[in-house]
Protein backbone atom coordinates (compact mmCIF):
# COMPACT_ATOMS: atom_id res chain seq x y z
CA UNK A 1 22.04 24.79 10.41
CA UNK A 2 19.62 22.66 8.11
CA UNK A 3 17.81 19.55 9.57
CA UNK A 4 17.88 16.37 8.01
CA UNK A 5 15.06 13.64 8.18
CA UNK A 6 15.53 10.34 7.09
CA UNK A 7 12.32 8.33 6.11
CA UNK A 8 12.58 4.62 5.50
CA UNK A 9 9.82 2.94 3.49
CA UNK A 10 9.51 -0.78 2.58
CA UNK A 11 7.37 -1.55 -0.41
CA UNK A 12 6.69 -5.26 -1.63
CA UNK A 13 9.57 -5.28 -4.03
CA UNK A 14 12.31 -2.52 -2.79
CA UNK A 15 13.06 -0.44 0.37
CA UNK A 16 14.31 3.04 -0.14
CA UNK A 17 15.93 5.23 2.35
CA UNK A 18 15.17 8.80 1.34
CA UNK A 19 16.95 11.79 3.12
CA UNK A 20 14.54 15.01 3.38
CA UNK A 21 15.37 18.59 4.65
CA UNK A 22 13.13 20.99 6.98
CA UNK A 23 11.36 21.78 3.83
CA UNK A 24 10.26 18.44 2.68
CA UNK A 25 12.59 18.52 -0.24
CA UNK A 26 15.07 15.09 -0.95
CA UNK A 27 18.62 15.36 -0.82
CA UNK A 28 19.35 11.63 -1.32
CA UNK A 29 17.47 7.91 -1.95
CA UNK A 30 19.26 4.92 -1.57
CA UNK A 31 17.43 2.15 -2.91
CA UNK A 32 17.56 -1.87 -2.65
CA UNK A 33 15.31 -4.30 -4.09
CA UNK A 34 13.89 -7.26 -1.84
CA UNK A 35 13.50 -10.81 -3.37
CA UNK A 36 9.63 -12.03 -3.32
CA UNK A 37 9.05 -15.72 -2.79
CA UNK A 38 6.54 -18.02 -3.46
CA UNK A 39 7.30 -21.29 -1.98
CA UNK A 40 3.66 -22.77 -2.59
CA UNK A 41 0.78 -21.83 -4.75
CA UNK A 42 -0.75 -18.40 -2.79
CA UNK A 43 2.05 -17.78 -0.38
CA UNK A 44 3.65 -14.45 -1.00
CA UNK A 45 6.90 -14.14 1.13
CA UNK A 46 10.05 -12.60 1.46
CA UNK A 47 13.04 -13.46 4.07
CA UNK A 48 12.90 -10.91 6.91
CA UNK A 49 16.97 -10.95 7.59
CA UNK A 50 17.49 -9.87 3.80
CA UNK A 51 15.05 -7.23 4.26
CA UNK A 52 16.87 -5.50 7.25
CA UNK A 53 19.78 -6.43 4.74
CA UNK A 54 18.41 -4.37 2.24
CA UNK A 55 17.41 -1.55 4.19
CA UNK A 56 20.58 -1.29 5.70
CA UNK A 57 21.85 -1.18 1.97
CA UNK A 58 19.49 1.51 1.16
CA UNK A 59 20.59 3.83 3.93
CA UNK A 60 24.23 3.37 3.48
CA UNK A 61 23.59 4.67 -0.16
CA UNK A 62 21.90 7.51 0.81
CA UNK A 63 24.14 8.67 3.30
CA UNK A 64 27.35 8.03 0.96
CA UNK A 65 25.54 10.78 -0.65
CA UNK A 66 25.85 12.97 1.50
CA UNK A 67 28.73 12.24 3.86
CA UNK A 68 28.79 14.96 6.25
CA UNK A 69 25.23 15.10 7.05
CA UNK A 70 23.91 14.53 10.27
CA UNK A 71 20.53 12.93 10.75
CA UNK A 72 18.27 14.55 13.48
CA UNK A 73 15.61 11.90 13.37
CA UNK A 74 14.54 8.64 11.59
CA UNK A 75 11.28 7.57 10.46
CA UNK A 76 9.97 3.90 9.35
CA UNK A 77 6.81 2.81 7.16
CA UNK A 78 6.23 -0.42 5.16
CA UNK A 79 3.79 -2.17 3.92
CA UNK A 80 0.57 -2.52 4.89
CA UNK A 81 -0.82 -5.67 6.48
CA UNK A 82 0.86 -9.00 6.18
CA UNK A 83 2.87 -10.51 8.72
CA UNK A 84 6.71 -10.74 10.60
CA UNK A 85 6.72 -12.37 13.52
CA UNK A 86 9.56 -13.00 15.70
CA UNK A 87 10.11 -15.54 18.69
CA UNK A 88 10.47 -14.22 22.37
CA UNK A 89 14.40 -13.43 21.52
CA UNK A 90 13.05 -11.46 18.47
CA UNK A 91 14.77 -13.88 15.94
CA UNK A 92 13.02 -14.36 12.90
CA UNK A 93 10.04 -16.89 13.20
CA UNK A 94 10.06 -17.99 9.44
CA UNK A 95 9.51 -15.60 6.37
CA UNK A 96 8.23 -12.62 6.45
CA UNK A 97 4.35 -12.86 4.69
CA UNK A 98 3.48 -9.76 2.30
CA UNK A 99 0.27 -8.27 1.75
CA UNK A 100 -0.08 -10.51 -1.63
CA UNK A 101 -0.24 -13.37 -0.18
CA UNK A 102 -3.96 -15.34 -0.55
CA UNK A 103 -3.15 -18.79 1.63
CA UNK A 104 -5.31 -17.86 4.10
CA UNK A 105 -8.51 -17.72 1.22
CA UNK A 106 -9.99 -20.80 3.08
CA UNK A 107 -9.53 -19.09 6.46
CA UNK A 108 -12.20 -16.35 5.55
CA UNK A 109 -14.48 -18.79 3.85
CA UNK A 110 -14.96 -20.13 7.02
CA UNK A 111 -15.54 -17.14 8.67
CA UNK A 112 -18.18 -15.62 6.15
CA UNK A 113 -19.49 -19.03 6.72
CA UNK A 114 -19.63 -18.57 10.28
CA UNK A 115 -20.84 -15.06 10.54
CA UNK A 116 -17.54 -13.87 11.87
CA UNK A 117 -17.11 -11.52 9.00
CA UNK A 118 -20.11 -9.25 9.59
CA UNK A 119 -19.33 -9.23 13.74
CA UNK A 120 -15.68 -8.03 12.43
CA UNK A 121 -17.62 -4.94 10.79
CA UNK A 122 -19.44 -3.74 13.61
CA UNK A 123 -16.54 -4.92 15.95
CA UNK A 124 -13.07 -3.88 14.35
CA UNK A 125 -14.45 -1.27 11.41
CA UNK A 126 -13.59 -3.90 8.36
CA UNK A 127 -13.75 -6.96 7.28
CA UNK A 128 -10.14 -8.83 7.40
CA UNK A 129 -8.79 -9.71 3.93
CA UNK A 130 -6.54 -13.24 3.32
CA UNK A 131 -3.82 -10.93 3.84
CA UNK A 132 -4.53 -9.34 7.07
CA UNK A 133 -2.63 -10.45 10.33
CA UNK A 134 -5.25 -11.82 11.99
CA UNK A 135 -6.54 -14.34 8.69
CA UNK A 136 -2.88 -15.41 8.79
CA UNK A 137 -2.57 -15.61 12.48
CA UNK A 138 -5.52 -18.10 12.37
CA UNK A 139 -3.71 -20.20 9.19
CA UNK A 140 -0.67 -20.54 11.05
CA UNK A 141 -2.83 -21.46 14.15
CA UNK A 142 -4.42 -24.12 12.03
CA UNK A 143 -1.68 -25.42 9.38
CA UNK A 144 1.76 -24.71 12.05
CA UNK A 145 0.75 -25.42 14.91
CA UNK A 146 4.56 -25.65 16.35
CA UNK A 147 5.28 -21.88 14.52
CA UNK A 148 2.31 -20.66 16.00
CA UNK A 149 3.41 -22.11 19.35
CA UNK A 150 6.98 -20.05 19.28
CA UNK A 151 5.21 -16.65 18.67
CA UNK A 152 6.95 -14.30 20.78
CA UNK A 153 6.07 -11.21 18.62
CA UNK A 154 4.01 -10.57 16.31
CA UNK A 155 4.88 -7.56 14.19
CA UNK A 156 4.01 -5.26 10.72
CA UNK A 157 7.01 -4.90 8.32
CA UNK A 158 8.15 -1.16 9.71
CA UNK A 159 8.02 -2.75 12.62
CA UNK A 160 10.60 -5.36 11.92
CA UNK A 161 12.64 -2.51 10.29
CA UNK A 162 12.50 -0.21 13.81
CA UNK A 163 13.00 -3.51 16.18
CA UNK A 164 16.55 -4.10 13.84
CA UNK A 165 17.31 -0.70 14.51
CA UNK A 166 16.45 0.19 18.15
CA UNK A 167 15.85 -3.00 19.36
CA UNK A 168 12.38 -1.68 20.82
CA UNK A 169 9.39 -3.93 20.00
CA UNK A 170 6.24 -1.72 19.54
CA UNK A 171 3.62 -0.69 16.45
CA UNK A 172 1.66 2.25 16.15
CA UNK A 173 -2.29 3.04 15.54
CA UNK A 174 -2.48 2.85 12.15
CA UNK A 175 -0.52 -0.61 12.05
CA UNK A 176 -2.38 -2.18 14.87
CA UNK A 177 -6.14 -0.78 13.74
CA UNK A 178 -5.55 -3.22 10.86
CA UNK A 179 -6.51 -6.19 12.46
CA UNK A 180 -6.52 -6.10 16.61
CA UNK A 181 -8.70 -2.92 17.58
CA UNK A 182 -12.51 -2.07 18.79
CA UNK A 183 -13.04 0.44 15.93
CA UNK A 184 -14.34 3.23 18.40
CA UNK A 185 -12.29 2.93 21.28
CA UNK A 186 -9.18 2.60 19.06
CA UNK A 187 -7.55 -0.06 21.39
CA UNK A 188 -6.48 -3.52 21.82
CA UNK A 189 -9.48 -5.32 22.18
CA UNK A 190 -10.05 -8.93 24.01
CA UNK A 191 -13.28 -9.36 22.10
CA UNK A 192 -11.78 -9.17 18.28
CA UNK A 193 -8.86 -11.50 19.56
CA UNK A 194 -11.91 -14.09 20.98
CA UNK A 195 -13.83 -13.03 17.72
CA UNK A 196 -11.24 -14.87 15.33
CA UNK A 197 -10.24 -17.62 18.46
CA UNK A 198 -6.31 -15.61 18.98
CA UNK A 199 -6.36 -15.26 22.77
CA UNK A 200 -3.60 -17.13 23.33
CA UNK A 201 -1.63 -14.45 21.15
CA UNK A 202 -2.41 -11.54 22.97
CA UNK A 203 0.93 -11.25 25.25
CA UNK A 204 2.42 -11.31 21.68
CA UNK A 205 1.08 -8.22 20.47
CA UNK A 206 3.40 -4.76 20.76
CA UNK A 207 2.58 -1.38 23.05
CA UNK A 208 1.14 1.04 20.67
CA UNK A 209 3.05 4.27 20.50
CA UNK A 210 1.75 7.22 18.57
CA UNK A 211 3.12 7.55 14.85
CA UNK A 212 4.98 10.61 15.72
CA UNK A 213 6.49 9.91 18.94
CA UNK A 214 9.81 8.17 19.79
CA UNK A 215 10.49 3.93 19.69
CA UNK A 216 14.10 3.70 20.18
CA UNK A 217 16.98 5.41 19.05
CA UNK A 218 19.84 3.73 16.93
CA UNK A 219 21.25 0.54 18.39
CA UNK A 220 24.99 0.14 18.12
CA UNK A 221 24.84 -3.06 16.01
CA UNK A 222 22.71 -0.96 13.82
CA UNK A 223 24.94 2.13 13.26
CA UNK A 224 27.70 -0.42 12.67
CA UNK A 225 25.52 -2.36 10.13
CA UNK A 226 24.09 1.31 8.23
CA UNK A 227 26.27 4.38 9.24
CA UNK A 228 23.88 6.11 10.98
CA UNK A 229 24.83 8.27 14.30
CA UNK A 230 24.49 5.16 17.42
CA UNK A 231 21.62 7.15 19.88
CA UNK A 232 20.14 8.88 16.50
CA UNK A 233 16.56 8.83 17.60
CA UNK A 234 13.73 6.72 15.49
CA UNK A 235 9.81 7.75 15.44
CA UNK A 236 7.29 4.93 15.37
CA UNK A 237 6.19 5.56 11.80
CA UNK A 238 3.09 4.82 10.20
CA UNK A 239 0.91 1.74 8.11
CA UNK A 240 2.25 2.96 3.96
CA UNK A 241 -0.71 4.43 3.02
CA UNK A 242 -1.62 6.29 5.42
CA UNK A 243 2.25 7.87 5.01
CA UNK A 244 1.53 8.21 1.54
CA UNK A 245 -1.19 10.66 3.24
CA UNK A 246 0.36 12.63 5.14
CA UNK A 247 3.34 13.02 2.41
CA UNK A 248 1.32 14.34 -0.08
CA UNK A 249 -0.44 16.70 2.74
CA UNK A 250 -3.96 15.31 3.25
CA UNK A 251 -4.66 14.59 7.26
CA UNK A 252 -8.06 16.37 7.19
CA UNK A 253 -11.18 15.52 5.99
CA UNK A 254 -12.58 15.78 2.53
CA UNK A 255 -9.83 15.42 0.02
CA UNK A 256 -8.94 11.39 -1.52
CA UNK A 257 -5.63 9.98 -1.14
CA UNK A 258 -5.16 7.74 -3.95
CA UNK A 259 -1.78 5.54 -4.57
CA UNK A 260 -1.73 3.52 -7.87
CA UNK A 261 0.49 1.01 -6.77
CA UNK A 262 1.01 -2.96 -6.49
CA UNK A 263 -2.73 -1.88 -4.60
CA UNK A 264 -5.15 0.38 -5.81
CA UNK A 265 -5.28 2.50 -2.54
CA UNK A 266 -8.13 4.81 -2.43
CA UNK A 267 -8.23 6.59 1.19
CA UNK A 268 -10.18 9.59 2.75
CA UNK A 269 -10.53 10.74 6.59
CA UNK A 270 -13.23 11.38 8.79
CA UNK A 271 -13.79 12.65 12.00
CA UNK A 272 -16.53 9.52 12.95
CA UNK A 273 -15.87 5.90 12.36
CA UNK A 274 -18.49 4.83 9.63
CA UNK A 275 -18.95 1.48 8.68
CA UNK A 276 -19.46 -0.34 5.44
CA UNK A 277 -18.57 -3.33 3.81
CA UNK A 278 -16.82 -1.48 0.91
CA UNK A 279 -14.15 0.15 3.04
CA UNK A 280 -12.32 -0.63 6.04
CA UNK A 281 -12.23 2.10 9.14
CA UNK A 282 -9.21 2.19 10.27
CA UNK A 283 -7.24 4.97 12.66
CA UNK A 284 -6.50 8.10 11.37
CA UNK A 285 -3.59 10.48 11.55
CA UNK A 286 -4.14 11.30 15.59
CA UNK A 287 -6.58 10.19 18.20
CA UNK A 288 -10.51 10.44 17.45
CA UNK A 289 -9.89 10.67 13.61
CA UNK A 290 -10.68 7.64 11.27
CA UNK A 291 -8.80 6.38 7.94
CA UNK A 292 -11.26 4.63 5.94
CA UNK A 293 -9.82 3.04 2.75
CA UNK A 294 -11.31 1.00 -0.10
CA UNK A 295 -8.10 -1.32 -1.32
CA UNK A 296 -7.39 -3.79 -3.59
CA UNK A 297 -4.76 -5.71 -5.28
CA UNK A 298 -5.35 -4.47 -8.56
CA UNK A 299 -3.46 -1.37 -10.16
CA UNK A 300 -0.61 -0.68 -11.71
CA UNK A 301 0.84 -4.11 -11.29
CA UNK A 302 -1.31 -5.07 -14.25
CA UNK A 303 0.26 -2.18 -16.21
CA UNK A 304 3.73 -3.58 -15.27
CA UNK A 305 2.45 -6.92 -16.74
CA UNK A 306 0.98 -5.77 -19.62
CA UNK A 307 3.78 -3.56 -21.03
CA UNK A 308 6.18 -6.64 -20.39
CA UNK A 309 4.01 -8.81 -22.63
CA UNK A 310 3.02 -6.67 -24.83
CA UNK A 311 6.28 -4.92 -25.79
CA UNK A 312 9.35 -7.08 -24.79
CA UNK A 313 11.21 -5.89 -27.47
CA UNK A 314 11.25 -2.15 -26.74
CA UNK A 315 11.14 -2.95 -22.92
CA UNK A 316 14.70 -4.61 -23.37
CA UNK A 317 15.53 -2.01 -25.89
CA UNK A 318 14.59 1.05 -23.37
CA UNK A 319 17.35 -1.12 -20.98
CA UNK A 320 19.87 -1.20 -23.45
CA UNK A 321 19.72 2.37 -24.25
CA UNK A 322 18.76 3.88 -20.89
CA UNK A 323 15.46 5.33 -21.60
CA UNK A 324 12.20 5.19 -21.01
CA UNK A 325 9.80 2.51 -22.74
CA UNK A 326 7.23 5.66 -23.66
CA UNK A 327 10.48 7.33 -25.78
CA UNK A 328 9.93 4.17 -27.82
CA UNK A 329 6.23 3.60 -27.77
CA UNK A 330 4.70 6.60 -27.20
CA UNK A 331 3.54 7.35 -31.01
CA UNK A 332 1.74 3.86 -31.34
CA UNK A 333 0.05 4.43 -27.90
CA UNK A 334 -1.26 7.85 -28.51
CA UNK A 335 -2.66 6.63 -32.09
CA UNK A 336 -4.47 4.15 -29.91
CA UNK A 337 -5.63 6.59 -27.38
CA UNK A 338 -6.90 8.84 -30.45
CA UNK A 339 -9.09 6.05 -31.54
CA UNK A 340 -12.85 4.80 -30.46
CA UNK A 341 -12.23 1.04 -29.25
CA UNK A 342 -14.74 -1.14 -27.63
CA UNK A 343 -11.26 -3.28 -26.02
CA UNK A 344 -11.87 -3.23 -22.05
CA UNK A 345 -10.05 -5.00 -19.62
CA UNK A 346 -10.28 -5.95 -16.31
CA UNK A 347 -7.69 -5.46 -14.20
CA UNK A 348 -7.57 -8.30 -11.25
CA UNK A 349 -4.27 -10.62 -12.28
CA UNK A 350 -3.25 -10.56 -8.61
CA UNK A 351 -7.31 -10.15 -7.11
CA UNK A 352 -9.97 -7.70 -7.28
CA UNK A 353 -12.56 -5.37 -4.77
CA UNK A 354 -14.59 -9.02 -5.16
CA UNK A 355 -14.90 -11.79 -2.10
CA UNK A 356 -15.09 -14.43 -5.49
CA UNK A 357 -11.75 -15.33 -6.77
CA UNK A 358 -11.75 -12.70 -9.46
CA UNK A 359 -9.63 -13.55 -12.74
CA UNK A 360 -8.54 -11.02 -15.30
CA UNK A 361 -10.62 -10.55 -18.99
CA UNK A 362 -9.67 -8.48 -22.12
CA UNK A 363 -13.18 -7.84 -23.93
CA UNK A 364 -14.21 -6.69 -27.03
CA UNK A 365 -11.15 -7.20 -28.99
CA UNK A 366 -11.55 -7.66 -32.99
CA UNK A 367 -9.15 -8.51 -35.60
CA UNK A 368 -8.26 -5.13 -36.36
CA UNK A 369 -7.22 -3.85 -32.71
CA UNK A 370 -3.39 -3.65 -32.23
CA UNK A 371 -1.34 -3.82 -29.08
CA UNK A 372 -1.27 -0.78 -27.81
CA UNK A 373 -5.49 -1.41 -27.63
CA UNK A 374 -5.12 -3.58 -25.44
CA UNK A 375 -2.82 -1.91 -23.12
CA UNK A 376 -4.78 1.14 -23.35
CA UNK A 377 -7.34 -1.34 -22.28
CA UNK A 378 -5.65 -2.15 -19.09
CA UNK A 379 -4.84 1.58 -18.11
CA UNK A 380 -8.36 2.32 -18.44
CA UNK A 381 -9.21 -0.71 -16.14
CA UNK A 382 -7.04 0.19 -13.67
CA UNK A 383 -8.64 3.65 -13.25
CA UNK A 384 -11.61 2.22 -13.46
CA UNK A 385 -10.73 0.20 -10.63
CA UNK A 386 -9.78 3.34 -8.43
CA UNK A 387 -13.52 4.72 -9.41
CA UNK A 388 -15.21 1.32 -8.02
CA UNK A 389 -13.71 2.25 -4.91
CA UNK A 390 -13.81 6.13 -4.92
CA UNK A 391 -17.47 5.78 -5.52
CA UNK A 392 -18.07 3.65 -2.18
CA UNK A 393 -16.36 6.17 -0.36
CA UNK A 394 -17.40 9.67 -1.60
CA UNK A 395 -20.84 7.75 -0.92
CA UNK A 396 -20.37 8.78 2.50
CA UNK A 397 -17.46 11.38 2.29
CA UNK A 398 -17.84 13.75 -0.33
CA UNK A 399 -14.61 14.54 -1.97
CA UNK A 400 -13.88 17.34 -4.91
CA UNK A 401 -10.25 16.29 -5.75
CA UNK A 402 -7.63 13.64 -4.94
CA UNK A 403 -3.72 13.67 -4.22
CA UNK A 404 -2.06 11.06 -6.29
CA UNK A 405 1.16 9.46 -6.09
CA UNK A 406 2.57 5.74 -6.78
CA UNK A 407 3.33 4.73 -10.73
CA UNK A 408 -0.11 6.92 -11.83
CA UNK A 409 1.80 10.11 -10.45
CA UNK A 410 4.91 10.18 -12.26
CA UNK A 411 3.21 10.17 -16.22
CA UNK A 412 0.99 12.90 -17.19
CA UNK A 413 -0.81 11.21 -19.64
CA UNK A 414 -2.40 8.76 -16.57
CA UNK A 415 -2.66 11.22 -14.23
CA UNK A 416 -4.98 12.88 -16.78
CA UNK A 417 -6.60 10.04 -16.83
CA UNK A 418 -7.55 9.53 -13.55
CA UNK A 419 -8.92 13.20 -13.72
CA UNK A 420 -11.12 12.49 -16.63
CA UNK A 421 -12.09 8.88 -14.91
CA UNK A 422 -12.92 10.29 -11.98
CA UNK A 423 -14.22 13.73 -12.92
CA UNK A 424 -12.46 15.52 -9.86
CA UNK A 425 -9.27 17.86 -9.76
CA UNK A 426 -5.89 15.41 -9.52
CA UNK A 427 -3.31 17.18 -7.80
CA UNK A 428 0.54 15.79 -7.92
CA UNK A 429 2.46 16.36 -4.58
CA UNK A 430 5.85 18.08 -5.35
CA UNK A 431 7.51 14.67 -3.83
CA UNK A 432 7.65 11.88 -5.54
CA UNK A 433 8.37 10.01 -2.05
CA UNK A 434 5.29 10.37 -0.55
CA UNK A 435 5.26 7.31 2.10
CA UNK A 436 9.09 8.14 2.78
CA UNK A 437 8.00 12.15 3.40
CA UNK A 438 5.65 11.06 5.55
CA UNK A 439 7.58 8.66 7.88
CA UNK A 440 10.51 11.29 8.06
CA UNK A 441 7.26 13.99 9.24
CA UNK A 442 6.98 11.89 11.75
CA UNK A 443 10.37 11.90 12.97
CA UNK A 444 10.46 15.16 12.57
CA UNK A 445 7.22 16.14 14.87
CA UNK A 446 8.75 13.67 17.12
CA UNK A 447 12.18 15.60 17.92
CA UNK A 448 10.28 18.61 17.30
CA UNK A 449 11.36 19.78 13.88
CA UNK A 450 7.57 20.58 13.24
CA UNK A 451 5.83 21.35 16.54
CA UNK A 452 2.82 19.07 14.79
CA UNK A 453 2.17 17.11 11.81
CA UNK A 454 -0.23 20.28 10.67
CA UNK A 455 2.68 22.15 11.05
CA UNK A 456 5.26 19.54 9.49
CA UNK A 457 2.63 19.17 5.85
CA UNK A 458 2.18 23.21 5.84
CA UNK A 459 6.17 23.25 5.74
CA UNK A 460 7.01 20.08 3.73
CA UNK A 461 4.55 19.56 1.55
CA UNK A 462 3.24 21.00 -1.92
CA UNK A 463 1.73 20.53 -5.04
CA UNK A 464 3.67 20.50 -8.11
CA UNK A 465 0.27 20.21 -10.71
CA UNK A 466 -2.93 19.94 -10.77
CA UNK A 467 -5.23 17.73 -13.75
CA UNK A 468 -8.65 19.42 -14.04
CA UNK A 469 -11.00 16.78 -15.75
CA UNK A 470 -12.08 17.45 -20.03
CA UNK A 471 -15.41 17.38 -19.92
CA UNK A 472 -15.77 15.52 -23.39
CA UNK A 473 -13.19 12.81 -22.60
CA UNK A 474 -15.01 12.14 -18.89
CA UNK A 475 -18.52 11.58 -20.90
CA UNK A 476 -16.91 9.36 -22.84
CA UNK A 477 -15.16 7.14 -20.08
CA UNK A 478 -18.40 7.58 -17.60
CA UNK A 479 -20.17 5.73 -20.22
CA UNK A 480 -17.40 2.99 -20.96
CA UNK A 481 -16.92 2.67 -17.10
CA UNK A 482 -20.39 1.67 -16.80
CA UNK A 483 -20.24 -1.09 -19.46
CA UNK A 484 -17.08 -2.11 -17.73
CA UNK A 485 -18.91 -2.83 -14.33
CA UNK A 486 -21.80 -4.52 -16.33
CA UNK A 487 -19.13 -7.11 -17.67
CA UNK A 488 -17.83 -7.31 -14.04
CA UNK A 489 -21.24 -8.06 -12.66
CA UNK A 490 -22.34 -10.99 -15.51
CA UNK A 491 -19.11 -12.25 -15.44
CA UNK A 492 -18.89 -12.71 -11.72
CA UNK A 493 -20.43 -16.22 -11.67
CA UNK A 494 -18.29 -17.62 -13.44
CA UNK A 495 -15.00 -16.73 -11.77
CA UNK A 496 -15.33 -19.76 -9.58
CA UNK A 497 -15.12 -22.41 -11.89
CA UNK A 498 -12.34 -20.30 -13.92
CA UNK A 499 -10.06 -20.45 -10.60
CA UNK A 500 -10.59 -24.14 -10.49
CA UNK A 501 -9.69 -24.76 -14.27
CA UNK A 502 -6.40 -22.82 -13.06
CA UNK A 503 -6.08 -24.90 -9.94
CA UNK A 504 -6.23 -28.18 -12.10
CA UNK A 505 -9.78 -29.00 -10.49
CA UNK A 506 -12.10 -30.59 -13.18
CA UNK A 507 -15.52 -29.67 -11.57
C-alpha cells in the first residue's frame, strides 16, 4: 500500500498543504492565502487565528482531493524568523509578526551602538536582524511592557501551526538557532538571553525536538477543524529554508541552496560553525552540522512589483483570460533582453544585505529605453543580489552549482539567468514544493517511511534540469554586476537622508 506524507508550509502571503507519496511526488495542494497587515509604519503582521484558519482551509482542499487517502505522517514549516507568541493558556498574545517587519530598526541601532552586535557573532553565529525574535522580543520589552508581561510562549510560525494541531508546545534546531543558541554547543544559552537583557523570558521558550522526530499527533479539535485522522502523528518540522534544502536534496556540504523568494535566500552547509558578518551560522540538518545563510529581503518581490507597474494592462488581461502575463509580454521582453542597455536597478523596495536603510534606484535610463528595460533591469538586480551573497559564502565554502526553487525556479528564462549571473551549474528540483517536500521528509523519517533523511532525499528527491552558464552572456553580466555594486557602494551615503525624506523628516 502507498504512503502518504502531508507537508504543511506557511509562507508570508499563503499556506499550502501539499500531499506527497513515498517517492516525493505530489498528489494534491490545497492552498489559502493569509491577509498581511500593517497597522503602523514598519510593522508587518498577520492575525495568528486566521492563519490556523487558513491552514486548516488548505488541508481540507487537499484532502477533498483525494478522499480515501490515509495520511501516515504530517510535517510543518513556515517562515523563518518573526514572532507568535502565545500566553500561558496558549491563546494568541496579539498578531502574529512576519519576517518583514522593520519596527524593531531602533532596537539594533542600539545594540551596534552598544557593541552587542559583534558579541552576538562570536556568541550566537549571526548578527540578529529587526526581524529576528530576539530584536522583537526586546521592542515589545521596551514599547509593551504589559504584552511582554503575559508571555507564556514564545513561538516560530510552524510552531503555532503544530501547537493548533497537537496541542504540544515545542520548536526544533533550526527554529530556535535563529535567535536563542551558543552557536557551538547548539543549545539554549543563558548568556545570549543576558546578551540582549531577555532573562526573564527564558521559562517561555519551547523544548527543542529534532526536525524529524515526533511533537504531537492530531488533536481532536483539530481533525474536526481539517479532516485529518484524530492520533495522525505530526513531526517537528523545520525553519523554511532550510526545508527548501532538504526538498530539493542538498543536506551535505558543498552545493548552494538558493530560494528567490519574498527573501533572497542563499544557503550552504558545513560541517564547522564559521563566523562572519555576511552570513548567519545557524544549525544544520542534524547535530554537529551548520546552516550558514546570507539573506535578505530583496528578490523576487521586486519582480512582483515591477511587472504590476509596469504592465497593468496585460497583468489584468492575463486574469481575464487565464494565462500567463509572459503569453502576453514575452516578445517585447525578449527584444529587450536582445539589446545592450546601460538600465540597472537595484533591487531593495522592502531592504537590502545593507545595515543603512537601503532604498531602491533605477540607473542609467535614457529617453529611448522602453518598459520592458527597466524590468529587465530589476531581474538582473535581483540576481545580482543572490551573487552579493553567494560570493560571501563560497568565500569560505566553495560551491560548483546551486539548487534553485521559489519564483526564479519555475521560468527558464531566469533560471538561465542565475546560471549566467552566477557562472555555476543551476539545477531545478523535480518538485516545485520544495519547503512542503521537505517538512513531509521529515514526517516521514519520523514514522519511519525513510529510515533517515539521507535515505528520505535519495528516494524523494530529483532533478528535473540543469542551466549550465554561456560563457559570452556571463562576461557580459560579470562586468555589469560590478558596475552595479559600484553604484551600491557611492550611493550608500546617501540612503539615510533618502529614508528620512520618506519618513517626512526635513533634516
Amino acid at each position: 500500500m502507498e504512503t502518504y506524507l502531508l507537508g504543511i508550509d506557511s509562507g508570508s502571503t499563503a499556506t499550502k498543504a501539499v500531499i506527497f507519496d513515498s517517492s516525493g511526488r505530489t498528489v494534491a495542494i490545497g492552498s489559502r492565502r493569509v491577509a498581511q497587515r500593517q497597522p503602523r509604519a514598519r510593522h508587518v503582521e498577520r492575525d495568528m487565528r486566521e492563519t490556523w484558519d487558513a491552514a486548516c482551509g488548505a488541508i481540507r482542499d487537499a484532502l477533498s482531493q483525494l478522499p480515501d487517502v490515509t495520511i501516515a505522517a504530517i510535517g510543518v514549516t513556515g517562515h523563518g524568523d518573526g514572532l507568535y507568541l502565545t500566553d500561558c493558556a496558549g491563546e494568541p498574545l496579539g498578531a502574529g509578526i512576519l519576517s518583514l517587519d522593520s519596527r524593531a530598526f531602533d532596537v539594533l541601532e542600539h545594540w551596534r551602538d552598544e557593541g552587542v552586535m559583534d558579541r552576538a557573532l562570536a556568541l550566537t553565529g549571526q548578527r540578529p536582524y529587526a526581524y529576528a525574535a530576539v530584536s522583537l522580543l526586546k521592542w515589545i520589552q521596551l514599547n509593551d511592557p504589559n504584552r511582554f508581561a503575559n508571555i507564556g510562549h514564545v513561538l516560530f510560525c510552524k510552531d503555532w501551526l503544530r501547537v493548533c494541531l497537537t496541542g504540544t508546545f515545542a520548536t526544533d534546531p533550526t527554529e530556535a538557532s535563529s535567535s536563542f543558541t551558543n552557536v557551538h554547543t547548539q543549545t539554549y544559552s543563558d548568556d545570549v538571553l543576558a546578551l540582549y537583557g531577555l532573562t526573564s523570558i527564558r521559562y517561555a521558550l519551547p523544548d527543542i525536538v529534532p526536525s524529524a522526530a515526533q511533537a504531537g499527533r492530531i488533536s481532536a479539535q483539530a481533525a474536526a477543524q481539517t479532516g485529518l485522522k484524530e492520533g495522525t502523528p505530526v513531526a517537528c518540522g523545520l525553519h523554511d529554508v532550510t526545508s527548501g534544502a532538504v526538498g530539493m536534496g542538498i543536506i551535505e556540504t558543498g552545493v548552494l541552496a538558493v530560494t528567490a523568494g519574498t527573501f533572497s535566500i542563499n544557503e550552504t552547509l558545513s560541517d564547522q560553525p564559521r563566523l562572519d558578518a555576511r552570513w548567519s551560522c545557524r544549525h544544520g540538518t542534524r547535530p554537529g552540522q551548520w546552516m550558514n545563510m546570507s539573506i535578505s529581503p530583496a528578490s523576487s518581490s521586486n519582480v512582483d512589483w515591477a511587472l504590476r507597474e509596469l504592465f497593468q494592462h496585460e497583468t489584468h488581461e492575463a486574469t481575464r483570460r487565464g494565462c500567463s502575463l509572459f503569453d502576453l509580454i514575452g516578445d517585447e521582453f525578449q527584444a529587450a533582453f536582445d539589446e545592450p542597455s546601460s538600465v540597472m536597478f537595484h533591487p531593495f523596495l522592502f531592504g537590502s544585505p545593507f545595515e543603512q536603510p537601503a532604498s531602491a534606484s533605477f540607473f542609467g535610463v535614457r529617453s529611448w529605453h522602453r518598459r520592458a528595460h527597466l524590468a529587465r533591469a530589476v531581474l538582473e538586480g535581483m540576481v545580482f543580489n543572490h551573487r552579493l551573497h553567494i560570493e560571501a559564502l563560497t568565500s569560505a565554502f566553495p560551491a560548483q552549482r546551486a539548487g534553485l526553487t521559489g519564483g526564479g525556479s519555475s521560468s527558464p528564462m531566469l533560471a538561465q539567468l542565475f546560471a549566467d549571473v552566477l557562472g555555476i551549474d543551476i539545477d531545478i528540483p523535480e518538485s516545485q514544493e520544495a519547503s512542503a517536500l521537505g517538512a513531509a521528509l521529515c514526517a516521514g523519517v519520523s514514522v519511519g517511511t525513510f529510515a533517515s533523511l539521507s535515505d528520505a532525499v535519495s528516494q524523494a528527491c530529483r532533478v528535473q534540469r540543469t542551466h549550465t552558464p554561456n560563457t559570452d552572456a556571463h562576461a557580459r553580466l560579470d562586468h555589469a554586476y560590478r558596475l552595479w555594486s559600484q553604484l551600491a557602494v557611492a550611493i550608500q551615503p546617501l540612503w539615510p537622508a533618502l529614508d528620512r525624506l520618506a519618513s517626512g523628516e526635513q533634516q
